[in-house]
PDB file of N, CA and C in Angstrom:
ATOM      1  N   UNK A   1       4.681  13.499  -1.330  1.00  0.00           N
ATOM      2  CA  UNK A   1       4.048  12.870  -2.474  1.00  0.00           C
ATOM      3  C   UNK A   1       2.528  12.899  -2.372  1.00  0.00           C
ATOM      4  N   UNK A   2       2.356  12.758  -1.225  1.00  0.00           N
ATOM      5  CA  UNK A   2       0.826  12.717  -1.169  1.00  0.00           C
ATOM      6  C   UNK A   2       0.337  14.272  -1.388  1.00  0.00           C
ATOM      7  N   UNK A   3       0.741  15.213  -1.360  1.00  0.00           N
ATOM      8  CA  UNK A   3       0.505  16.614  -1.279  1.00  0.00           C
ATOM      9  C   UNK A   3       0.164  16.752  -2.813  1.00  0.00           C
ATOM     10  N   UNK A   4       0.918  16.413  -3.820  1.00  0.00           N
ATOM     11  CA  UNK A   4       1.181  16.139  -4.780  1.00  0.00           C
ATOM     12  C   UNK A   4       0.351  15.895  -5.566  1.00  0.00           C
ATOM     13  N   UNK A   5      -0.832  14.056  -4.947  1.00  0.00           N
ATOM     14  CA  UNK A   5      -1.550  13.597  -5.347  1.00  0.00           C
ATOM     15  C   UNK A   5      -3.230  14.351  -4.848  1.00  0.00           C
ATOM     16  N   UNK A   6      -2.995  15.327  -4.037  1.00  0.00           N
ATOM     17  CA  UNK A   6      -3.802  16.104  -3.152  1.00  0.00           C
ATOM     18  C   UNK A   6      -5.102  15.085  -2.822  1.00  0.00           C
ATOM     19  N   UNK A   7      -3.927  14.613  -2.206  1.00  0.00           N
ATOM     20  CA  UNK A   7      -4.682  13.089  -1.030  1.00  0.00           C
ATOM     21  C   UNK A   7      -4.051  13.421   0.279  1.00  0.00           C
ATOM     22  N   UNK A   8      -5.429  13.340   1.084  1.00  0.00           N
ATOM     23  CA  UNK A   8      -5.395  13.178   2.587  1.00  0.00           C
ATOM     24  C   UNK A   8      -4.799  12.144   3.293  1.00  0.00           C
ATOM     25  N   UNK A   9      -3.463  12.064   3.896  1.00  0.00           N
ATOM     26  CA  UNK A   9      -3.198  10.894   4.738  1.00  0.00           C
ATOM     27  C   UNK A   9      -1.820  11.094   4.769  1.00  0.00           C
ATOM     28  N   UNK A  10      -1.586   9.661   5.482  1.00  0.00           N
ATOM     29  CA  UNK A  10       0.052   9.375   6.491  1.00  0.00           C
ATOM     30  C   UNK A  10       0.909   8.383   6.242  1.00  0.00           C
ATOM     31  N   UNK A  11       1.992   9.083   6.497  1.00  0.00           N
ATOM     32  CA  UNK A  11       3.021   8.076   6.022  1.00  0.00           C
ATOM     33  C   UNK A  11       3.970   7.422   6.790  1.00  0.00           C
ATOM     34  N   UNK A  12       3.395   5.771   7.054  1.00  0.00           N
ATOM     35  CA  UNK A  12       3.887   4.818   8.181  1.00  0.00           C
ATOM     36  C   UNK A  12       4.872   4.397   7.729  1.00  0.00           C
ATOM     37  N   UNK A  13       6.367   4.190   8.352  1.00  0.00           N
ATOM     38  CA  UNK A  13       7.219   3.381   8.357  1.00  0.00           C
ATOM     39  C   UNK A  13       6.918   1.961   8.999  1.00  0.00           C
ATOM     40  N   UNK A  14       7.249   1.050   8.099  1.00  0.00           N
ATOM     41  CA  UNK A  14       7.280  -0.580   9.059  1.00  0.00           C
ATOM     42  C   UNK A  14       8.856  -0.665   9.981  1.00  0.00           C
ATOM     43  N   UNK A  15       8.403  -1.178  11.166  1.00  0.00           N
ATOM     44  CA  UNK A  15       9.805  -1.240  11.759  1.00  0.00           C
ATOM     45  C   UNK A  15      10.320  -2.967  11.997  1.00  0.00           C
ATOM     46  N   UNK A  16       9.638  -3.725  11.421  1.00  0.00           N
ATOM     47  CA  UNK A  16       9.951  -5.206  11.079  1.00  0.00           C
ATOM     48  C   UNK A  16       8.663  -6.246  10.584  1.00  0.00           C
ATOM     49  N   UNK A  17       9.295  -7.401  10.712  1.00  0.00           N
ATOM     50  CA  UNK A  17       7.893  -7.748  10.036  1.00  0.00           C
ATOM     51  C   UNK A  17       6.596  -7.989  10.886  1.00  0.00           C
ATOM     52  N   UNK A  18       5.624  -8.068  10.219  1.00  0.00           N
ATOM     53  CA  UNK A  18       4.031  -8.420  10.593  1.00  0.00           C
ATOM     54  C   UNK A  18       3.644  -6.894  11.129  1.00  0.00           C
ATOM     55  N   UNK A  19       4.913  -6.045  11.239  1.00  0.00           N
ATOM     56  CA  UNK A  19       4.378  -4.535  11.781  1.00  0.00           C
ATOM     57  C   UNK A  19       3.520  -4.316  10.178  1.00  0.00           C
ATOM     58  N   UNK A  20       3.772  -4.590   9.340  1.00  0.00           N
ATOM     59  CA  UNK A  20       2.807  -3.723   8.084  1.00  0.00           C
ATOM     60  C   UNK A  20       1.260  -4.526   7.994  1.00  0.00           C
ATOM     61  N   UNK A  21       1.544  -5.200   8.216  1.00  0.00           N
ATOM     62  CA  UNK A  21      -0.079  -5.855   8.714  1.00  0.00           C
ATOM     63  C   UNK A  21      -0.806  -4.897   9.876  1.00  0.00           C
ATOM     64  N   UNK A  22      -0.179  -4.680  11.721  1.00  0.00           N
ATOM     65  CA  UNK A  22      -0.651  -3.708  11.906  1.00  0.00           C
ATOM     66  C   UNK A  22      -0.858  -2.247  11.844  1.00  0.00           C
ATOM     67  N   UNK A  23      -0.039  -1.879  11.112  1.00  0.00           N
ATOM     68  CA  UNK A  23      -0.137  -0.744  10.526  1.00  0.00           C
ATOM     69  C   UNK A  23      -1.543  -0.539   9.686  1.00  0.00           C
ATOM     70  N   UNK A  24      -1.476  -1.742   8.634  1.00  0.00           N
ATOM     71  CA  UNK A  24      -2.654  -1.394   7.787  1.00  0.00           C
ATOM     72  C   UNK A  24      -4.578  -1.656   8.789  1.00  0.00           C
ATOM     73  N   UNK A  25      -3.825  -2.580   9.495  1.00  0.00           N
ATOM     74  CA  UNK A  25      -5.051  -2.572  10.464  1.00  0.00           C
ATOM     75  C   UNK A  25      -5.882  -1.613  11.280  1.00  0.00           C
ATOM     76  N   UNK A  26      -4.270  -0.735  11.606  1.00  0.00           N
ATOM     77  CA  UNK A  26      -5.002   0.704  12.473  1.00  0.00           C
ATOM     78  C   UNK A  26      -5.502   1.430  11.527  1.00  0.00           C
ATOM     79  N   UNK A  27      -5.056   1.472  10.487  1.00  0.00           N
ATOM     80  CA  UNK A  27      -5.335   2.138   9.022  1.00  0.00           C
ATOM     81  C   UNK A  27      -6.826   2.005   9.093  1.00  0.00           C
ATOM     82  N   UNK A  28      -7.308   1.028   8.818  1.00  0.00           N
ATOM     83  CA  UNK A  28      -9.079   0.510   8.656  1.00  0.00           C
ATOM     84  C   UNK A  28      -9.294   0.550   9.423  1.00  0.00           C
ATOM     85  N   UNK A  29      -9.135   0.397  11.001  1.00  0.00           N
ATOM     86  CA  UNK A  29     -10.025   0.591  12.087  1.00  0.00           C
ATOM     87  C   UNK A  29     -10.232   2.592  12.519  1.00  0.00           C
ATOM     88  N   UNK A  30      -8.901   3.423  11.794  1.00  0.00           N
ATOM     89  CA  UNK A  30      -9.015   4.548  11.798  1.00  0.00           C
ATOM     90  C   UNK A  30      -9.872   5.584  10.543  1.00  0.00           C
ATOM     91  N   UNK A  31     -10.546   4.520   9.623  1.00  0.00           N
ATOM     92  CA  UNK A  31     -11.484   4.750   8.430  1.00  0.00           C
ATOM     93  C   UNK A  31     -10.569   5.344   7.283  1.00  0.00           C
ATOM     94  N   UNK A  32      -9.698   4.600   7.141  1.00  0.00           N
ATOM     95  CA  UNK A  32      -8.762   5.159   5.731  1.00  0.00           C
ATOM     96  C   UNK A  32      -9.601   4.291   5.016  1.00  0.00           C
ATOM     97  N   UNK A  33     -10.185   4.745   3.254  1.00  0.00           N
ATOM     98  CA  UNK A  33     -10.474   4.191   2.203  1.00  0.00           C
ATOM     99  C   UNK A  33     -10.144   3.504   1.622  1.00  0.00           C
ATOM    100  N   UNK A  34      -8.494   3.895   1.552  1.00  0.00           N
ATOM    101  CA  UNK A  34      -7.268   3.201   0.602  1.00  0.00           C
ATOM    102  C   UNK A  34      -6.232   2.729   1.900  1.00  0.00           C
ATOM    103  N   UNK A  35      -5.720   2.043   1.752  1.00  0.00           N
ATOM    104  CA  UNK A  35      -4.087   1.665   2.441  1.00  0.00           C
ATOM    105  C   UNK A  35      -3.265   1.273   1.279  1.00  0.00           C
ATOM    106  N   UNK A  36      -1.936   1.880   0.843  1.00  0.00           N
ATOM    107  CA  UNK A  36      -1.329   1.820  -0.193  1.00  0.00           C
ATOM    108  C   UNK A  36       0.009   1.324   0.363  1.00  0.00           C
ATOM    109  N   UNK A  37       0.239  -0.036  -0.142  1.00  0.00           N
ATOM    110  CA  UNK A  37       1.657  -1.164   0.359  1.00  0.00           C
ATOM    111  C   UNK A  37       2.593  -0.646  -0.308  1.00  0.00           C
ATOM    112  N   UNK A  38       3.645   0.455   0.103  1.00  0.00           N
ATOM    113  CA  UNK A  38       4.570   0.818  -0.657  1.00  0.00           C
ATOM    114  C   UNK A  38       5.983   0.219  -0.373  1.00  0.00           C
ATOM    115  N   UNK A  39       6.205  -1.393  -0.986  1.00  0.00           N
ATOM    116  CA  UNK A  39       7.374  -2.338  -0.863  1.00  0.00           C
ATOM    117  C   UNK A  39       7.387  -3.173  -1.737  1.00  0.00           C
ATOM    118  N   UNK A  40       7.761  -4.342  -1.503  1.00  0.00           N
ATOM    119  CA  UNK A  40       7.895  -5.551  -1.865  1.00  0.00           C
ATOM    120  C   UNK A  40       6.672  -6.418  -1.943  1.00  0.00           C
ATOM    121  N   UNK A  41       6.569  -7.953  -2.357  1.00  0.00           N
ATOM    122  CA  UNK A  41       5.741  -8.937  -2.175  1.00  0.00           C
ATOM    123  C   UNK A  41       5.404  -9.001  -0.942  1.00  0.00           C
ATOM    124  N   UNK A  42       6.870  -9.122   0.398  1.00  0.00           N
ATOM    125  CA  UNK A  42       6.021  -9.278   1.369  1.00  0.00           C
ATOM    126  C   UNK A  42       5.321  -8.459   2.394  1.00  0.00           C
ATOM    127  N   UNK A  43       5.459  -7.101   1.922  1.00  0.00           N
ATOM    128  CA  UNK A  43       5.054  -5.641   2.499  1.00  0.00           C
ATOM    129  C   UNK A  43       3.659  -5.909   1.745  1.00  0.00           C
ATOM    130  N   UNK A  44       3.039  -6.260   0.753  1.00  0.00           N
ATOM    131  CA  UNK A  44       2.056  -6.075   0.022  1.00  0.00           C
ATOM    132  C   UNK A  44       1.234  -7.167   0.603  1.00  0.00           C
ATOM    133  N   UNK A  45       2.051  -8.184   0.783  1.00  0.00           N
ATOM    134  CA  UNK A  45       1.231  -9.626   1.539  1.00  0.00           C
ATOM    135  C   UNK A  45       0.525  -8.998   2.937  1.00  0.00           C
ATOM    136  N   UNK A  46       1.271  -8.129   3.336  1.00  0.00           N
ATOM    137  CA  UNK A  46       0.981  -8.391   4.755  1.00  0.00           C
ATOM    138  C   UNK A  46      -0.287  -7.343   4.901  1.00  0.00           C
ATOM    139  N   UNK A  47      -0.274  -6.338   4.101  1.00  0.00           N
ATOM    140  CA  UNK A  47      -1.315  -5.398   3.773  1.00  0.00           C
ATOM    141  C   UNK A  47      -2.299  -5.877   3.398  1.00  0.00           C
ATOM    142  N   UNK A  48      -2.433  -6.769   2.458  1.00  0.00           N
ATOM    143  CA  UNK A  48      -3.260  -7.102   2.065  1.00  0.00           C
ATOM    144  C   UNK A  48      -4.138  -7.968   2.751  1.00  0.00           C
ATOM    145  N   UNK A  49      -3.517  -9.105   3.751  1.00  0.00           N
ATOM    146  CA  UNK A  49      -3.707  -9.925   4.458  1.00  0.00           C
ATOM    147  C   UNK A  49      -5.143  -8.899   5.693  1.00  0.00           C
ATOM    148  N   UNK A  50      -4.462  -7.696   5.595  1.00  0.00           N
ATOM    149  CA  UNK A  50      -5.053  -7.203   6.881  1.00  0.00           C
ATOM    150  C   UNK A  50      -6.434  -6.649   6.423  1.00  0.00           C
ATOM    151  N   UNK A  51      -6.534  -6.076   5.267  1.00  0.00           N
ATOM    152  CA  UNK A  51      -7.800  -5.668   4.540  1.00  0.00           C
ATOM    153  C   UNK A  51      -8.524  -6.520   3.982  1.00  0.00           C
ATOM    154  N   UNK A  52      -8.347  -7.750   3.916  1.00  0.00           N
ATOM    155  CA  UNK A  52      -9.355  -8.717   3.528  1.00  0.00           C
ATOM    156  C   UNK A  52     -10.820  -9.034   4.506  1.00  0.00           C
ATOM    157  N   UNK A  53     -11.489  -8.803   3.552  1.00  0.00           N
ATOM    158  CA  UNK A  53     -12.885  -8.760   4.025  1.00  0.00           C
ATOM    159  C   UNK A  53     -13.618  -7.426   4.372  1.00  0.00           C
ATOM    160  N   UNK A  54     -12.376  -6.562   4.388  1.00  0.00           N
ATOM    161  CA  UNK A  54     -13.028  -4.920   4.695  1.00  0.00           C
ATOM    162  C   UNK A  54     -13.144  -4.171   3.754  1.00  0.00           C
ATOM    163  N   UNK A  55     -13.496  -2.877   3.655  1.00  0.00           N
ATOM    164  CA  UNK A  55     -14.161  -1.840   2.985  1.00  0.00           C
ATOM    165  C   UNK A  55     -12.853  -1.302   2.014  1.00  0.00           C
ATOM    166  N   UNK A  56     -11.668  -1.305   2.774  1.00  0.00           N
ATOM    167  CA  UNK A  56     -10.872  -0.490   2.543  1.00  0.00           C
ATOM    168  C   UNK A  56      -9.898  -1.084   1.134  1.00  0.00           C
ATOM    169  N   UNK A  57      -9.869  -0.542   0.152  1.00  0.00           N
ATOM    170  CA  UNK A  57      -8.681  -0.792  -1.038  1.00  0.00           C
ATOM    171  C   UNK A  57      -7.726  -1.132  -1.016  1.00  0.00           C
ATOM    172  N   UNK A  58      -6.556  -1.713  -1.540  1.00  0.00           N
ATOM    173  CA  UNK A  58      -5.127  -1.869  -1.893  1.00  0.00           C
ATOM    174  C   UNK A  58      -4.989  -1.044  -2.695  1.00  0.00           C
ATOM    175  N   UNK A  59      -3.795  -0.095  -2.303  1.00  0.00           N
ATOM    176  CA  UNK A  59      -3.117   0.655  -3.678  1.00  0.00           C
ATOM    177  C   UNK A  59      -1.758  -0.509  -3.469  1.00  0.00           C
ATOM    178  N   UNK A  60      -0.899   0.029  -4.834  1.00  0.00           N
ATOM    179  CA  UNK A  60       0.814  -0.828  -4.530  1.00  0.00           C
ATOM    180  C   UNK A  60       1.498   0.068  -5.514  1.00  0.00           C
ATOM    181  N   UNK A  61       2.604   0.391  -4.263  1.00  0.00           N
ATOM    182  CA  UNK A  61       3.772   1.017  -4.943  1.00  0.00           C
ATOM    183  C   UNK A  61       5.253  -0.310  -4.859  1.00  0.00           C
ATOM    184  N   UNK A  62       5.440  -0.562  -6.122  1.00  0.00           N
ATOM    185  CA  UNK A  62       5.956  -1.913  -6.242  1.00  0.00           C
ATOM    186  C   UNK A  62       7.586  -1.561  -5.776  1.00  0.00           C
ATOM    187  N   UNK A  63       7.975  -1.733  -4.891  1.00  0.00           N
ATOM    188  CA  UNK A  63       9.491  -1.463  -4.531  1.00  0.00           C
ATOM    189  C   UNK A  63      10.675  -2.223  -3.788  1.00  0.00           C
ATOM    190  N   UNK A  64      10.327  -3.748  -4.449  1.00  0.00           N
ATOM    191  CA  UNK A  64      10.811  -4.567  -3.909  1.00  0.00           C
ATOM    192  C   UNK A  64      12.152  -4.901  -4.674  1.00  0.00           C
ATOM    193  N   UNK A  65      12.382  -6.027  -4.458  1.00  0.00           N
ATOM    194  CA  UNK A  65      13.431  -6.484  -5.395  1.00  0.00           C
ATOM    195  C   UNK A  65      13.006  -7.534  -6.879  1.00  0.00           C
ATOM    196  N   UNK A  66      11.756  -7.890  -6.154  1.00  0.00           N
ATOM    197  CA  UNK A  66      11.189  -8.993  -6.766  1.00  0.00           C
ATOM    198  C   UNK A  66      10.206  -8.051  -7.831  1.00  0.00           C
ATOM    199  N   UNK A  67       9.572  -7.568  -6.972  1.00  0.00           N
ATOM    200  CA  UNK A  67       8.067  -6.900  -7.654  1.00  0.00           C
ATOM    201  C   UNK A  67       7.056  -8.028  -8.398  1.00  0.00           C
ATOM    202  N   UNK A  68       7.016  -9.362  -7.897  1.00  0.00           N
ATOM    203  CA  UNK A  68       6.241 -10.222  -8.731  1.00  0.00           C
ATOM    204  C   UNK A  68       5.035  -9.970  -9.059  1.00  0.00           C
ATOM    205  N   UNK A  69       4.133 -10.039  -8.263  1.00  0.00           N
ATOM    206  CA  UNK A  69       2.606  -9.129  -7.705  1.00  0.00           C
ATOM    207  C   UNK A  69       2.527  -8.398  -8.597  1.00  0.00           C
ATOM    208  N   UNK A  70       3.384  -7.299  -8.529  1.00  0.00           N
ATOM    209  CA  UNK A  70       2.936  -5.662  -9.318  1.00  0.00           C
ATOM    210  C   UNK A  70       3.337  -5.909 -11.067  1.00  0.00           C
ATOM    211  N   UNK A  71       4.302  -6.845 -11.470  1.00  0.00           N
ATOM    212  CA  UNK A  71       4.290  -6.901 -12.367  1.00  0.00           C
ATOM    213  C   UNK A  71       2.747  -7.645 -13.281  1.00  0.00           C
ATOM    214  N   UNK A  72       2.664  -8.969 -12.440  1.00  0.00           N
ATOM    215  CA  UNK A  72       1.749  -9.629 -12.657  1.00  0.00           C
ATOM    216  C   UNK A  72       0.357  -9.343 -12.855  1.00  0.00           C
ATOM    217  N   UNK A  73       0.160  -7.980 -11.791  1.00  0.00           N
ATOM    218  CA  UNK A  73      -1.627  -7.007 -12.019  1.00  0.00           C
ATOM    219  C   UNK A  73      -0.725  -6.004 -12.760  1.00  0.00           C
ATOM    220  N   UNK A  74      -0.047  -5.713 -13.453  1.00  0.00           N
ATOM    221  CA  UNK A  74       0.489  -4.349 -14.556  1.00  0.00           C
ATOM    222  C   UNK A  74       0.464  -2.869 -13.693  1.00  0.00           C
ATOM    223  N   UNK A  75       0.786  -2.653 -12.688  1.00  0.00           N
ATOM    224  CA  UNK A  75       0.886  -2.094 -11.473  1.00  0.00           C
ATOM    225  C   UNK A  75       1.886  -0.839 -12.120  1.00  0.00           C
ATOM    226  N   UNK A  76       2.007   0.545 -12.378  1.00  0.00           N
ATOM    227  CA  UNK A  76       3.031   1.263 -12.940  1.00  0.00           C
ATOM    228  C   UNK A  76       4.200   1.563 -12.647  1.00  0.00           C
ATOM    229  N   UNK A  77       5.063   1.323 -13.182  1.00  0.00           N
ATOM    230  CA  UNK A  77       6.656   1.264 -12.286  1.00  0.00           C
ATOM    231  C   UNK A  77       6.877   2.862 -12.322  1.00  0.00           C
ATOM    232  N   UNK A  78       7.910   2.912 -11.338  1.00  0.00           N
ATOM    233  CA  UNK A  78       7.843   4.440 -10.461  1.00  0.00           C
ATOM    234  C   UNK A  78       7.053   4.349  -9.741  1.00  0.00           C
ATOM    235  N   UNK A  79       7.344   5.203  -8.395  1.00  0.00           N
ATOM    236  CA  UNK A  79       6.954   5.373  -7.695  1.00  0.00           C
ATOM    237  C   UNK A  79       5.773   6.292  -7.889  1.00  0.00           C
ATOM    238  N   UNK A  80       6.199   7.092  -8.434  1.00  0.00           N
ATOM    239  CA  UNK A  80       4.953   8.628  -8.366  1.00  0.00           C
ATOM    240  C   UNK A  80       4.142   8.017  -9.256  1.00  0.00           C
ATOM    241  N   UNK A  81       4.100   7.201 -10.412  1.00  0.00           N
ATOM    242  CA  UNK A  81       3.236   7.237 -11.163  1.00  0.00           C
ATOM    243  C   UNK A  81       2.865   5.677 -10.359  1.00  0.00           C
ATOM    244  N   UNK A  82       3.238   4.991  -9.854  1.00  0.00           N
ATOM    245  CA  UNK A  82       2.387   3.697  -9.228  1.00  0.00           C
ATOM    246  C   UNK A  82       1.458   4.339  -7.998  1.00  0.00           C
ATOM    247  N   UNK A  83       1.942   5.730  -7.302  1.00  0.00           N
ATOM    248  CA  UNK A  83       0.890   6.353  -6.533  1.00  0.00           C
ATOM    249  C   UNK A  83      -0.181   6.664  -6.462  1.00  0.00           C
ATOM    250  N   UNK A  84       0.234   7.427  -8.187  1.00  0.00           N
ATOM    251  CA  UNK A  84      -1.274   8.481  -8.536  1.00  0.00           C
ATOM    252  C   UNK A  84      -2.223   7.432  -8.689  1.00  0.00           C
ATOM    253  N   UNK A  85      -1.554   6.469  -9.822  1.00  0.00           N
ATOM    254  CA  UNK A  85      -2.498   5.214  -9.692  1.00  0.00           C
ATOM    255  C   UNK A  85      -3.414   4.508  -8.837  1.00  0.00           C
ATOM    256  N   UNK A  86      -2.859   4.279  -7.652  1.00  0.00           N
ATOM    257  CA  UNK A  86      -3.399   3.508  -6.853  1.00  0.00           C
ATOM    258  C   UNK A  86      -4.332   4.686  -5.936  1.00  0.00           C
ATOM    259  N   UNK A  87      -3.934   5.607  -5.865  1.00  0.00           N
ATOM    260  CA  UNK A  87      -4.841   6.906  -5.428  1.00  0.00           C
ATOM    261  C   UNK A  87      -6.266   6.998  -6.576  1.00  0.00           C
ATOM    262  N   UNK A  88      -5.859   6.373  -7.278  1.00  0.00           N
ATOM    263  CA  UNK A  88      -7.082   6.566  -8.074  1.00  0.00           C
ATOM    264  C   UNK A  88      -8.573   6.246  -8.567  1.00  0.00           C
TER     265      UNK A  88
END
């Protein structure tokens, strides 16, 4: 997908919780621009949690069950098109 969006970068699996917090952390300490929370409320919480105060963006690919968040900022449903978006 990212090839797609002909955007540079990687694609982390979380392997439980508070891992997507460090994930997005190595993310900004490794100079990514964007970190894009592709889950739920609490995949997006925890991302977000970690980029506060830094340089680096939120994208959101809304793929939860809930999607409260993404509905609430008008966030684009689908995946590919909530990508390009947040790539943008």
């Amino acid at each position: 997908m990212l090839g797609r969006q002909r955007a540079d970068g990687c694609v982390q699996l979380t392997a439980g919780p508070g891992h997507a917090r460090a994930l997005a952390r190595a993310a900004v300490d490794a100079g990514a621009d964007v970190v894009v929370a592709w889950g739920g409320d609490g995949t997006i919480n925890e991302v977000a949690s970690a980029l506060t105060h830094g340089r680096a963006a939120l994208g959101i690919v809304p793929m939860g069950s809930g999607n409260g968040l993404a509905r609430e900022i008008g966030a684009p449903a689908g995946h590919a098109r909530a990508l390009a978006a947040a790539l943008r």
